[in-house]
Protein backbone atom coordinates (compact mmCIF):
# COMPACT_ATOMS: atom_id res chain seq x y z
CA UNK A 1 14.68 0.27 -18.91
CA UNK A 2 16.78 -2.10 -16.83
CA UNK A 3 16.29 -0.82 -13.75
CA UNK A 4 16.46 -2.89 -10.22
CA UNK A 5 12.36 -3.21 -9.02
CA UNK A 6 11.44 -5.20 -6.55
CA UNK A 7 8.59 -7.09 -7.69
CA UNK A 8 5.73 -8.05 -5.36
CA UNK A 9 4.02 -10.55 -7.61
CA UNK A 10 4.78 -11.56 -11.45
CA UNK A 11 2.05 -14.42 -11.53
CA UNK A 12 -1.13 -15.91 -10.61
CA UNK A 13 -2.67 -16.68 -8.08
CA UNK A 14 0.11 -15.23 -5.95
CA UNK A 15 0.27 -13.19 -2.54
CA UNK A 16 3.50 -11.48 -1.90
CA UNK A 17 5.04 -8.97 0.55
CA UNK A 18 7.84 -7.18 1.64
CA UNK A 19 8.59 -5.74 4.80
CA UNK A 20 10.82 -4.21 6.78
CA UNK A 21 13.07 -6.71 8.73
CA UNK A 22 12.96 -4.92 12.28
CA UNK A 23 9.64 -3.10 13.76
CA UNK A 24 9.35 0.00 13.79
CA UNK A 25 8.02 2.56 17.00
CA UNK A 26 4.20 3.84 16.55
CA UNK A 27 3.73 5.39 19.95
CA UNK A 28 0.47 7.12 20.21
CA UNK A 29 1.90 10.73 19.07
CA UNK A 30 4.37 9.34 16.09
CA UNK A 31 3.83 10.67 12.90
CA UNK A 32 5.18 9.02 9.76
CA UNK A 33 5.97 10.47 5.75
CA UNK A 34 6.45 8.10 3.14
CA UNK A 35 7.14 8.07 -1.02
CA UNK A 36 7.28 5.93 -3.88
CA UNK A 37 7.17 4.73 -7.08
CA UNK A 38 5.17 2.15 -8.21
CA UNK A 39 4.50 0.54 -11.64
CA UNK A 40 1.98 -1.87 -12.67
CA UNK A 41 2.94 -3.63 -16.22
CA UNK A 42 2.21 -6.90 -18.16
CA UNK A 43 -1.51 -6.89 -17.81
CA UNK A 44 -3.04 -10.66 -18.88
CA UNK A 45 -5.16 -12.68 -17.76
CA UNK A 46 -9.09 -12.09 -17.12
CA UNK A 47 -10.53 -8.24 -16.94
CA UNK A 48 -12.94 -5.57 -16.08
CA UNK A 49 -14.56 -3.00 -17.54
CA UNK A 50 -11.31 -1.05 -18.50
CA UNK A 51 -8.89 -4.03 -19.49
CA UNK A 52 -7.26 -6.73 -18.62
CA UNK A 53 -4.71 -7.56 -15.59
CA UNK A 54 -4.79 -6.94 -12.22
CA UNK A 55 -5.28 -6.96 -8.68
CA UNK A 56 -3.11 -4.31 -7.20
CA UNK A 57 -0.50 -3.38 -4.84
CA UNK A 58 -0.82 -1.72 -1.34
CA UNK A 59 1.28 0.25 1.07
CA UNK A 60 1.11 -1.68 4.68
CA UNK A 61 1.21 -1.60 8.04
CA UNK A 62 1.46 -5.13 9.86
CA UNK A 63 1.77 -6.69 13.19
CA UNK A 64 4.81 -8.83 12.56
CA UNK A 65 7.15 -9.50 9.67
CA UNK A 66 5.90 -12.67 8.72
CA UNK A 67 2.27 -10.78 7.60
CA UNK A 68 1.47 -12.02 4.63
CA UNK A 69 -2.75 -11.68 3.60
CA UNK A 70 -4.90 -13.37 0.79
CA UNK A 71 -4.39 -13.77 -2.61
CA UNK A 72 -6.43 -11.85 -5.29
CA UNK A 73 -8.27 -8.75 -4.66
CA UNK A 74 -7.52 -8.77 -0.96
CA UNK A 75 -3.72 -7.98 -2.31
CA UNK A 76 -1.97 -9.99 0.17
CA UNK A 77 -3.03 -7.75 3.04
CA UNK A 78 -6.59 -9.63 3.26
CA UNK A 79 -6.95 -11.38 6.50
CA UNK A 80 -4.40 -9.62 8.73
CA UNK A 81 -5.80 -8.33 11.43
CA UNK A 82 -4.57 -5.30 13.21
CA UNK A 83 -2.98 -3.57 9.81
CA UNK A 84 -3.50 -0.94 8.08
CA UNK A 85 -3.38 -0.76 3.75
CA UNK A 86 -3.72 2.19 1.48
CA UNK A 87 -4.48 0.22 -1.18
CA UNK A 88 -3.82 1.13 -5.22
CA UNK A 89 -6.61 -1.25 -6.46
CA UNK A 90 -7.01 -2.44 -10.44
CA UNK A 91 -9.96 -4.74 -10.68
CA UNK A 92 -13.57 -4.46 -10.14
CA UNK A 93 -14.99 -6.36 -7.28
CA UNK A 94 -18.10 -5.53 -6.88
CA UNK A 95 -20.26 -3.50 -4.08
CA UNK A 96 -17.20 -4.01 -1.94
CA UNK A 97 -15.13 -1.79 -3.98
CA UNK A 98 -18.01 0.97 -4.94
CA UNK A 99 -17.91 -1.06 -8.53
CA UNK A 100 -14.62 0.88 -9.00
CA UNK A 101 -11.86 -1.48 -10.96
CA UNK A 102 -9.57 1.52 -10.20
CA UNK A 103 -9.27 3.13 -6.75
CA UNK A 104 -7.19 4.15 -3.68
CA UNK A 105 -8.49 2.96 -0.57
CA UNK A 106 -7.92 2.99 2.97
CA UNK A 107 -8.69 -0.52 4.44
CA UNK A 108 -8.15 -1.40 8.09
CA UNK A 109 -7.92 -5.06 9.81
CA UNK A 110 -7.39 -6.83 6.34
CA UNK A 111 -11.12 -5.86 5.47
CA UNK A 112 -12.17 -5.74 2.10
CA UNK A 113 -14.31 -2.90 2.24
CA UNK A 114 -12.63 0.50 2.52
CA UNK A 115 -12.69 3.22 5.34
CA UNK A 116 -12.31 5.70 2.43
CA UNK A 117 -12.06 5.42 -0.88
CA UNK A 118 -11.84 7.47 -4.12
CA UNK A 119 -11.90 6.04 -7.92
CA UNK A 120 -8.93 7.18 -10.28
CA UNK A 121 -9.99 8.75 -13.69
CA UNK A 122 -6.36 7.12 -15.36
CA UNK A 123 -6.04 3.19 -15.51
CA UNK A 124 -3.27 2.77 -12.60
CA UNK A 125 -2.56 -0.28 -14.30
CA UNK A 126 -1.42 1.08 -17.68
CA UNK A 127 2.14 0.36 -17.43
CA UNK A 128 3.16 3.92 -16.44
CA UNK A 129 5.53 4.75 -13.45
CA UNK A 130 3.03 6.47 -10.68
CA UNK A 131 4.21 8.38 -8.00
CA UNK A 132 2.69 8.18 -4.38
CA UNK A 133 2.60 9.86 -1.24
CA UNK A 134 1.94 8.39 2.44
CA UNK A 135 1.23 11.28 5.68
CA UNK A 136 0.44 10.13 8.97
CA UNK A 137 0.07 12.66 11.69
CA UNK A 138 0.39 11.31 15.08
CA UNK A 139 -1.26 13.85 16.85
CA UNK A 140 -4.73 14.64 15.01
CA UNK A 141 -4.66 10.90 13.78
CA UNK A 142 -5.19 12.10 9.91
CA UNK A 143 -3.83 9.58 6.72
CA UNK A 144 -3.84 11.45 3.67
CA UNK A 145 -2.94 10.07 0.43
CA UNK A 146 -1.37 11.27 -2.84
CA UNK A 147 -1.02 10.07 -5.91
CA UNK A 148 0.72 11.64 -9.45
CA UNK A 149 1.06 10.71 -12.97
CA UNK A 150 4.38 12.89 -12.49
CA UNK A 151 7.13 13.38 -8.97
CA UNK A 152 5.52 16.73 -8.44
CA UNK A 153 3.49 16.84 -4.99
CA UNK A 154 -0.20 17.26 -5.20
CA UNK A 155 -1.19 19.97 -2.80
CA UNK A 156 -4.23 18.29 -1.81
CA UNK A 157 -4.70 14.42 -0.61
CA UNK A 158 -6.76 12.10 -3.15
CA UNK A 159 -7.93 10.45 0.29
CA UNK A 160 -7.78 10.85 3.66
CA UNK A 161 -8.98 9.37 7.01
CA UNK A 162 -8.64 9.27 10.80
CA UNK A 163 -7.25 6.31 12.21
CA UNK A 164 -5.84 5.23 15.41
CA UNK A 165 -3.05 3.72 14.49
CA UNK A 166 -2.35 2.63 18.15
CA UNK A 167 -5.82 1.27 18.66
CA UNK A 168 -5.70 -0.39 15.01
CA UNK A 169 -2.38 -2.26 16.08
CA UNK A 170 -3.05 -3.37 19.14
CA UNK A 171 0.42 -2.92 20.02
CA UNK A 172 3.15 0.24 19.97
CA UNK A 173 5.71 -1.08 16.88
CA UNK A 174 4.89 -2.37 13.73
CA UNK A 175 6.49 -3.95 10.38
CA UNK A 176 5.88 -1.15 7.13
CA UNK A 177 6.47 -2.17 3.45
CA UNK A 178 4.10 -3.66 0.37
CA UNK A 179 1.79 -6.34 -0.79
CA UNK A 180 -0.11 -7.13 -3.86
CA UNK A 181 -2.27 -10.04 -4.93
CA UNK A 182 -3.15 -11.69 -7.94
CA UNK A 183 -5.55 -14.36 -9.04
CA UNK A 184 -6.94 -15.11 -12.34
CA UNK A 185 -6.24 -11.28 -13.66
CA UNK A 186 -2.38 -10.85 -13.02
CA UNK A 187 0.30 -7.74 -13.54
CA UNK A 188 3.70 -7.65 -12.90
CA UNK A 189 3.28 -5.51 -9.68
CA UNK A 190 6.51 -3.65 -9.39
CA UNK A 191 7.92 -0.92 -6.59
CA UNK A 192 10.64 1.13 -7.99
CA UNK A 193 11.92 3.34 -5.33
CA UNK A 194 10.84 3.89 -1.67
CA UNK A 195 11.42 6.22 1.50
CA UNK A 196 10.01 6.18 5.03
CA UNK A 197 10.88 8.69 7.12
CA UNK A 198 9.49 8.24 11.02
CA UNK A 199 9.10 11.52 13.46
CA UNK A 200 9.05 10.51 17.07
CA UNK A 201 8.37 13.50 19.08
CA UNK A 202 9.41 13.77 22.90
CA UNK A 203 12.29 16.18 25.06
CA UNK A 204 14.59 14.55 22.18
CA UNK A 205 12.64 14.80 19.00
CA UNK A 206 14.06 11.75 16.73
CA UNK A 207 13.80 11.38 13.22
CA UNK A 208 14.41 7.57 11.63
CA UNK A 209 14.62 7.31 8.12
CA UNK A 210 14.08 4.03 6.26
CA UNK A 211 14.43 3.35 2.30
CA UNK A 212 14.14 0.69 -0.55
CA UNK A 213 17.16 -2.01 0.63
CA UNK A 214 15.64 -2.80 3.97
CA UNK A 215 12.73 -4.82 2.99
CA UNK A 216 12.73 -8.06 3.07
CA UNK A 217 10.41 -9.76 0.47
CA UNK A 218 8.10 -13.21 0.74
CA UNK A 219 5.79 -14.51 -2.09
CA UNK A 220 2.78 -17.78 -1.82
């Protein structure tokens, strides 16, 4: 519909990323909220079960900005240790993935296997706009995850999971943004809007917001 996307991969076999230029604090008590749109189009190439294309996009959490994972199914987050992905997967891989070709998973340490993960009934990957939902709270160390055919809030997570984000890291900042990966099953793997708001609590409770523009995107 001519609208600006930034496009994480358009080919195959490609890795990409983008990330935010400047770390961001992760302190053992901050909590994070996050939203966006996402849209996975131009399916080709090999298939699963329910069609062709693939291999997904994920929301990250890397050590530096220069994070950039494996190819494929391990949707450019693969390999990085110390991150974090909440991963919107579209292809079938196996025990590894529950035999789900369509899931949202929580993966730590650019593992392949998921902390948590839950199967989606729709085809993520049918060329409709999907709208997603990131919460992190600091202090009880929860990640849930949402996810909606429409911009309406789910009252209840799809997925959730406690993770030390501190411990995870190895370190107190971090880089936030997207990956996705492609091999011989490829989409046009597309984010259309994005917000990231950080809560820092302390004597001075600070609030950082972060949106769409600031990313800075790298492809392989």
């Amino acid at each position: 519909n001519g609208q600006t996307v930034l496009r994480l991969t358009n080919d195959g076999p490609q890795a990409g990323s983008a990330l935010l230029t400047s770390p961001i604090p992760l302190g053992p008590d901050d909590s994070f909220s996050t939203s966006f749109q996402f849209q996975m189009s131009n399916t080709r190439g090999i298939g699963d079960g329910d069609g062709t294309g693939g291999d997904g996009l994920a929301f990250v959490i890397m050590p530096s900005a220069a994070s950039l994972g494996e190819n494929g199914g391990r949707l450019g987050y693969g390999g990085v240790e110390h991150s974090v992905a909440v991963e919107f997967d579209t292809f079938n891989n196996g025990s590894v993935d529950d035999f789900s070709g369509n899931h949202v998973g929580i993966n730590l340490n650019g593992r392949f296997d998921s902390l948590a993960l839950q199967p989606v009934p729709t085809r993520l990957n049918n060329g409709a706009v999907w709208f997603a939902w990131v919460d992190y709270d600091g202090a009880t160390d929860r990640l849930d995850v949402r996810l909606s055919e429409t911009p309406d809030r789910p009252s209840s997570p799809l997925v959730s999971a406690t993770v030390d984000l501190t411990s995870v890291l190895g370190q107190s900042n971090a880089f936030v943004g997207f990956s996705s990966g492609t091999f011989h099953a490829v989409n046009d793997h597309d984010i259309r809007s994005w917000t990231f708001t950080l809560d820092s609590p302390g004597p001075l409770f600070r609030q950082t917001q972060y949106a769409y523009d600031d990313l800075d995107r790298r492809i392989t």
